[in-house]
Protein backbone atom coordinates (compact mmCIF):
# COMPACT_ATOMS: atom_id res chain seq x y z
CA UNK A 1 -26.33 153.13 -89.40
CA UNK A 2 -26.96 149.84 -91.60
CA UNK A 3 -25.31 151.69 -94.26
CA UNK A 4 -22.09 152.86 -92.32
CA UNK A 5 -21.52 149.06 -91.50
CA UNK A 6 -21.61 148.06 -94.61
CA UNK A 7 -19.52 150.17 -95.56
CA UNK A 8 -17.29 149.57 -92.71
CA UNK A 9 -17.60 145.57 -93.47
CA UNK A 10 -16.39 146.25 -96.94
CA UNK A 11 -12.93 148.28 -96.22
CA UNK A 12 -12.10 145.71 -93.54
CA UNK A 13 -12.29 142.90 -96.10
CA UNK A 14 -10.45 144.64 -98.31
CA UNK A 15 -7.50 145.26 -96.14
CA UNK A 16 -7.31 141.95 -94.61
CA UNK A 17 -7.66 140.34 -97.46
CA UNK A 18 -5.29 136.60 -98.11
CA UNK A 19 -2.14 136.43 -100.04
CA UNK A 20 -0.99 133.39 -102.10
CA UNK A 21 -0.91 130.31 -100.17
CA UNK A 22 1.52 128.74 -102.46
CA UNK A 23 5.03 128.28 -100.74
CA UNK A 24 7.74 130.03 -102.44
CA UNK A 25 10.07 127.46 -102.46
CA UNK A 26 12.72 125.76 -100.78
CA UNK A 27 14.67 127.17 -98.10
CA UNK A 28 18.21 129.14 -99.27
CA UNK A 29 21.64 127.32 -97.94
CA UNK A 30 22.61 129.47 -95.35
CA UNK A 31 25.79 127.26 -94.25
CA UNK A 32 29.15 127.45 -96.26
CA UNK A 33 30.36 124.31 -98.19
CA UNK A 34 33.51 122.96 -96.59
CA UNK A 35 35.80 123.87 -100.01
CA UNK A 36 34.41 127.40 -98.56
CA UNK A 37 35.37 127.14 -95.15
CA UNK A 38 38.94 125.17 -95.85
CA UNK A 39 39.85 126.10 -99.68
CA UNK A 40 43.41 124.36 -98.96
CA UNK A 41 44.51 120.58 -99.97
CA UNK A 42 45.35 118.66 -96.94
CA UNK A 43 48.86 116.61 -97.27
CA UNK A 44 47.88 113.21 -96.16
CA UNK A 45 47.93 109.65 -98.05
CA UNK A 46 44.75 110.14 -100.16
CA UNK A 47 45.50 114.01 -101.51
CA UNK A 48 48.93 113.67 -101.78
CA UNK A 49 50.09 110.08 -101.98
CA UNK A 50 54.33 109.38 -101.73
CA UNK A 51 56.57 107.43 -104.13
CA UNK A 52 59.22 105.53 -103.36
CA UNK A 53 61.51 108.36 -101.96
CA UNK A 54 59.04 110.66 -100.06
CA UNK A 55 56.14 109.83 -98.22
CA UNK A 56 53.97 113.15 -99.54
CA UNK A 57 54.48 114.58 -102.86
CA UNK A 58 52.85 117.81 -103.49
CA UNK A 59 52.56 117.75 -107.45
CA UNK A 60 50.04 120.08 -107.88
CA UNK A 61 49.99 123.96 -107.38
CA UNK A 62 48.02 125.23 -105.13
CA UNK A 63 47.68 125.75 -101.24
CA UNK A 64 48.12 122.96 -98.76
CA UNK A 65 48.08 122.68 -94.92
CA UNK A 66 48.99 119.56 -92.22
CA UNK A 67 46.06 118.51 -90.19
CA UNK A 68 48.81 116.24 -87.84
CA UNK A 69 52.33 115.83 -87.36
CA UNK A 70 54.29 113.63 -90.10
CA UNK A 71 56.89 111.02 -88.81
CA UNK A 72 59.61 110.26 -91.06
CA UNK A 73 60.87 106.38 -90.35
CA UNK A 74 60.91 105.01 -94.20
CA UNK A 75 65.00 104.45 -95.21
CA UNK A 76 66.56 107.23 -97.59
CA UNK A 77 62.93 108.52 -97.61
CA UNK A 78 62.02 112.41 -97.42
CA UNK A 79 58.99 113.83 -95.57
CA UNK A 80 57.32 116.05 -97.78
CA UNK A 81 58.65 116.37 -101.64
CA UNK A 82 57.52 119.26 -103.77
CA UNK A 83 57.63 118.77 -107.57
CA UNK A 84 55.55 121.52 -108.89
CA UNK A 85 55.55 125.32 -109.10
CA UNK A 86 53.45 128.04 -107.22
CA UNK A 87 52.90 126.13 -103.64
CA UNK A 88 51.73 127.51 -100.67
CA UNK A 89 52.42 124.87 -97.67
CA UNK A 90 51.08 125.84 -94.24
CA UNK A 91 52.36 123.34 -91.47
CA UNK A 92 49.29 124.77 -89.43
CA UNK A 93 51.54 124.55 -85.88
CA UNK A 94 52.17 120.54 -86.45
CA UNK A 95 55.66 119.21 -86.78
CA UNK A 96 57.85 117.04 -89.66
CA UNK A 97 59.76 114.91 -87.98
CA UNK A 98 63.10 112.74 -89.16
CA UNK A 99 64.39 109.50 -87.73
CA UNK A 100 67.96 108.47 -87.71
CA UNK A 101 67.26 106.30 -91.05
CA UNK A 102 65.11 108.78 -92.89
CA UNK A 103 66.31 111.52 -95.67
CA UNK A 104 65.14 115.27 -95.78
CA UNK A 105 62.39 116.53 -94.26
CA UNK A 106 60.67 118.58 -97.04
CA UNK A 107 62.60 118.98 -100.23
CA UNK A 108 62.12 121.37 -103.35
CA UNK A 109 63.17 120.68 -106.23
CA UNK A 110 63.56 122.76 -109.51
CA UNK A 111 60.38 124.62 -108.34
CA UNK A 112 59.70 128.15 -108.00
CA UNK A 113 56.94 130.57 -106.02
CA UNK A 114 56.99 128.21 -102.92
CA UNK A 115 56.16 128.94 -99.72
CA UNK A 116 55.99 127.24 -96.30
CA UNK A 117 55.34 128.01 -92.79
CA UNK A 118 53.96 127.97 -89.20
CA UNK A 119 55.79 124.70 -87.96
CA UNK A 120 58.58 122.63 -87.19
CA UNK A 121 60.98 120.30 -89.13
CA UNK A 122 63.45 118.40 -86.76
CA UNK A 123 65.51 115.06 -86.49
CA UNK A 124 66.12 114.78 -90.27
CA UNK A 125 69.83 113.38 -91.11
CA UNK A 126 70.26 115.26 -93.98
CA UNK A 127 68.68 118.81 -94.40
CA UNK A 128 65.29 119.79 -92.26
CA UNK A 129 64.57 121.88 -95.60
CA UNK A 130 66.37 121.82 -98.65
CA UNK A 131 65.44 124.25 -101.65
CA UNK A 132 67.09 123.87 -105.07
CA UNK A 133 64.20 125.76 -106.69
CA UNK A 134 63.91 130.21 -106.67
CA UNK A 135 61.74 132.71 -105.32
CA UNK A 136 61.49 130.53 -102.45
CA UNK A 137 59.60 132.04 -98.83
CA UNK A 138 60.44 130.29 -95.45
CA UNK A 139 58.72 132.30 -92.04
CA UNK A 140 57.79 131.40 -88.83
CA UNK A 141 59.48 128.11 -88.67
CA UNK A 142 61.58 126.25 -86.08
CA UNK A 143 64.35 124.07 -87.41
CA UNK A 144 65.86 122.28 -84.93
CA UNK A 145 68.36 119.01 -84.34
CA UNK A 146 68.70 117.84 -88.40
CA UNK A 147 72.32 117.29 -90.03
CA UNK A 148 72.12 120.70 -91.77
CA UNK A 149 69.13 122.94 -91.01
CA UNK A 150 68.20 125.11 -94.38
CA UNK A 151 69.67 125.13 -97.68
CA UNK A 152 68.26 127.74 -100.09
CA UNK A 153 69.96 128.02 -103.74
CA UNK A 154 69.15 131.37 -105.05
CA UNK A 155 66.04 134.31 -104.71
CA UNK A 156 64.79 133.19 -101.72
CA UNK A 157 63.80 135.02 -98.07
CA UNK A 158 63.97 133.36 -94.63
CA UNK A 159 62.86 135.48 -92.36
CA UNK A 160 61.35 135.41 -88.44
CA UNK A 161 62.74 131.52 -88.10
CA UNK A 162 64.70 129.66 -85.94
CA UNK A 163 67.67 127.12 -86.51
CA UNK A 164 69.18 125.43 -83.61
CA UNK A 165 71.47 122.33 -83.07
CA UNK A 166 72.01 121.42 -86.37
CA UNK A 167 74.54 118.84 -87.58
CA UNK A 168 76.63 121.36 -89.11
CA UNK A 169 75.36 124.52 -90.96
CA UNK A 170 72.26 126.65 -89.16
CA UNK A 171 71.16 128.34 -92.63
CA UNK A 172 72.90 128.44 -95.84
CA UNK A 173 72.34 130.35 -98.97
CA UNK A 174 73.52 131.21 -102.00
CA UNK A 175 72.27 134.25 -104.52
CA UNK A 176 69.98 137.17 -104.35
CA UNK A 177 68.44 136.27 -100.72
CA UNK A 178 67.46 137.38 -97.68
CA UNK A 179 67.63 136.35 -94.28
CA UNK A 180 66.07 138.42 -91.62
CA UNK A 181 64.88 138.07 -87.86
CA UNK A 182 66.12 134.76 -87.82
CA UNK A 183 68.21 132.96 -84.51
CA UNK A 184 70.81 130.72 -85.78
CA UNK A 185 72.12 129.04 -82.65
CA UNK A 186 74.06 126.39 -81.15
CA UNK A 187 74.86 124.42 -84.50
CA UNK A 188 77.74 122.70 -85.10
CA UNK A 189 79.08 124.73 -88.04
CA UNK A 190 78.40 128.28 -88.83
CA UNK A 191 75.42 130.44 -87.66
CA UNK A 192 74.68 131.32 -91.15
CA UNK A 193 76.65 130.59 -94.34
CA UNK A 194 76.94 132.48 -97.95
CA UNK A 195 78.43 129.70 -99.38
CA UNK A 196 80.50 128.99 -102.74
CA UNK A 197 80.44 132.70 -104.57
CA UNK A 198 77.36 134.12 -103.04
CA UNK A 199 76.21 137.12 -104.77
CA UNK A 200 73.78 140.33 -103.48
CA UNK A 201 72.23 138.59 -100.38
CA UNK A 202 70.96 140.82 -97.34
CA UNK A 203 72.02 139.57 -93.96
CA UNK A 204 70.18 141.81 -91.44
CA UNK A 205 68.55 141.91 -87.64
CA UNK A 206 69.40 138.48 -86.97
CA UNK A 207 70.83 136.94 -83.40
CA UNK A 208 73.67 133.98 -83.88
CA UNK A 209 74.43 132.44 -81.08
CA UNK A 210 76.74 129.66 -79.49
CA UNK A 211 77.69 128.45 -83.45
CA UNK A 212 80.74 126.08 -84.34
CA UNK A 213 80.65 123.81 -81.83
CA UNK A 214 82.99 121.87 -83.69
CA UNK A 215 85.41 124.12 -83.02
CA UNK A 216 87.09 124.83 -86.38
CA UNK A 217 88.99 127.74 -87.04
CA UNK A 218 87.35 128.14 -90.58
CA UNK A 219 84.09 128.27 -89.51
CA UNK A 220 82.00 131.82 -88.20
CA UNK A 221 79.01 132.91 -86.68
CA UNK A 222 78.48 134.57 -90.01
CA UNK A 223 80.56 133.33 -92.91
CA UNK A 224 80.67 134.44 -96.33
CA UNK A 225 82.70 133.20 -98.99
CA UNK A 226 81.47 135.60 -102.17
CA UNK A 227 80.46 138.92 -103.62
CA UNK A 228 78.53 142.70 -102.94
CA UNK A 229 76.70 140.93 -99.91
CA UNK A 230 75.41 143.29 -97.25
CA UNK A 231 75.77 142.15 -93.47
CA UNK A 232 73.96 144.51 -91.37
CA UNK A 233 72.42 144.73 -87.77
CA UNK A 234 73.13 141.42 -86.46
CA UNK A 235 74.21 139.93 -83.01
CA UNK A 236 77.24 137.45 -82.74
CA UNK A 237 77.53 136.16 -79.31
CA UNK A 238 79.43 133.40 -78.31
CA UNK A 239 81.03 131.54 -81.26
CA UNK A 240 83.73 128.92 -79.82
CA UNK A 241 87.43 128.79 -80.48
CA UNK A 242 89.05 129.03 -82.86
CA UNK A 243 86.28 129.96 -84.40
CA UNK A 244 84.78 134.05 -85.52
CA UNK A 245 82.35 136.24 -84.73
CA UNK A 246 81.66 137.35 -88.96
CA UNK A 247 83.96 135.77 -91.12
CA UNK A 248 84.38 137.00 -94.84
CA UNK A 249 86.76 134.59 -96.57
CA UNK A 250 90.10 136.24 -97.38
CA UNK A 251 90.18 135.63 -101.50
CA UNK A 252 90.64 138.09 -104.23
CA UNK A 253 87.13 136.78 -105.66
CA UNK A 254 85.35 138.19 -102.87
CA UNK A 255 84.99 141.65 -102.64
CA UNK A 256 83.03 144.68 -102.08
CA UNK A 257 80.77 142.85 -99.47
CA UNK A 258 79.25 145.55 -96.97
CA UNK A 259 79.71 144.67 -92.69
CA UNK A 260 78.06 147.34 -91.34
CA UNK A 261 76.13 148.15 -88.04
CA UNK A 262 76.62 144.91 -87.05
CA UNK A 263 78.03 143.63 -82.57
CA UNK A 264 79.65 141.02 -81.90
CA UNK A 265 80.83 139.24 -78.18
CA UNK A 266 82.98 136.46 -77.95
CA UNK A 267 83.17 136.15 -81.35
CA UNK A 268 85.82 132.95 -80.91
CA UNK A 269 89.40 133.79 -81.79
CA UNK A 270 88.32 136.85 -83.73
CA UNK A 271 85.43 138.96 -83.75
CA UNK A 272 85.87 140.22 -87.27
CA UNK A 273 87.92 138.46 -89.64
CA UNK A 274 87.23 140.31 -92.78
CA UNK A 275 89.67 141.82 -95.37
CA UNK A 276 88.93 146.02 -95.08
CA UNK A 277 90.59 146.55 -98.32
CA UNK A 278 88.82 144.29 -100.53
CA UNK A 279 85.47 144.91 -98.63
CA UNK A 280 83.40 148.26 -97.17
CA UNK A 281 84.30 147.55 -93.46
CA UNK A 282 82.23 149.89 -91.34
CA UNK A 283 84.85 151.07 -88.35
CA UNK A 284 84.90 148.41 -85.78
CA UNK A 285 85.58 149.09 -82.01
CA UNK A 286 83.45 149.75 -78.75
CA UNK A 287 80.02 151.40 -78.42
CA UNK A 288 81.56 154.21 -76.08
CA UNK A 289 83.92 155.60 -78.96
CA UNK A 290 82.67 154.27 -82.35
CA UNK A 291 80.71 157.15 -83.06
CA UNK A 292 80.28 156.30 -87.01
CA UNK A 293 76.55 155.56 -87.93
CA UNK A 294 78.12 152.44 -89.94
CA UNK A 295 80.35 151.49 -86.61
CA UNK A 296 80.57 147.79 -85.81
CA UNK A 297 80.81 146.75 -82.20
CA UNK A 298 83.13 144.52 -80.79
CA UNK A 299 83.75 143.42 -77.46
């Protein structure tokens, strides 16, 4: 029996037997660093200081986001003033707003690959955005109450925004864009504008309503004035007198624009004021006998 408990004795020490008592070292992070949580620049005094005619400047490329809303009330001064390529600007829900002695509310220059969204830019006296740059991006944005409401220059989508009660022009754009999904209402000039030899823009699924409340006869809902631009799917409603519904200017420079698809009610004086022989006119009349898959609506 002696022997059996040593025995015993022996395999229990063995398989209880202590480890290293040194400690392995200190304890791992386990939090993310805040570059990790927020990898974006905020736009604010010390990350992106002004100059004398903006109070932000965004000179760097990279991606950048609003933590509050920015008040414009400097004289001649702009908001938010982008001088460098590849920038992606998220207005994170806040607002950039004008005053009646301010500028433009964020303006691009000769920069291209920018992007902003997820906001609002109202109460500027000259342009809420104004893009001279390409390969612009504008979503999810509310433009509302500035002189003119967006200018884009050339290669450059707005899509899913909204421009209301501008000064005079909703949205305007020259080459190579697209606006989509977009309500351009109740500005003082036209709904949206292909201005001054526009060239191979898309004009689709967007509602214009209550445009040219200045009541000029050359003014439309939707105006173009250039060349092999497609106008498709949208809704004109209410444009005032003597005003149009879609307007395409009547010149011998602008042809072979495509109006298709598209309805228009109370379209001012006219609903459609478009040349049919210089341009691909899809057959206009009402919804009970167009029965042509390209068939605008007017009522």
């Amino acid at each position: 029996m002696l022997a059996a408990l040593s025995t015993l004795n022996s395999q229990f020490s063995t398989a209880f037997a202590q480890g290293s008592l040194t400690p392995p070292g200190p304890p791992a992070p386990t939090m993310k660093t805040l570059d990790q949580v927020e990898a974006r620049t905020p736009v604010d005094a010390t990350h992106t200081p002004g100059g004398a005619d903006s109070q932000f400047v965004i000179s760097q490329p990279g991606s950048y986001y609003l933590t509050t809303n920015i008040v414009g009330g400097l004289v001649s001064v702009n908001g938010i003033n982008f001088t460098t390529n590849d920038v992606t600007l998220d207005l994170n829900g806040f607002s950039v707003l004008g005053s009646p002695s301010a500028f433009t509310g964020i303006y691009i220059g000769t920069c291209t690959n920018i992007t902003v969204r997820n906001g609002t830019v109202g109460g500027w006296p000259n342009y809420g955005i104004l893009c001279v740059g390409e390969n612009a991006t504008f979503e999810h944005l509310t433009i509302s109450g500035n002189s003119y409401g967006i200018f884009c220059a050339s290669d450059t989508v707005i899509r899913d925004c909204m421009v209301t009660g501008s000064g005079a022009d909703g949205i305007t754009v020259r080459n190579n864009c697209i606006v989509s999904g977009c309500l351009s209402a109740n500005n003082q000039g036209n709904g949206i504008l292909l201005g001054s030899g526009a060239f191979g823009c898309l004009i689709a699924g967007n509602t214009i309503a209550g445009n040219d409340a200045g009541k000029s006869a050359n003014t439309g809902g939707i105006y173009v004035a250039g060349l092999n631009n497609r106008i498709e799917g949208n809704h004109v409603t209410g444009t005032s007198v003597p005003g149009n519904g879609i307007l395409v200017l009547n010149n011998t420079s602008y042809t072979n624009n495509i109006v298709i698809g598209n309805s228009v009610v109370g379209g001012g004086t006219n609903n459609y004021s478009i040349n049919a022989i210089l341009n691909d006119v899809g057959p206009i009349g009402a919804a009970a006998t167009n029965s042509s898959p390209w068939g605008n609506f007017s009522h």
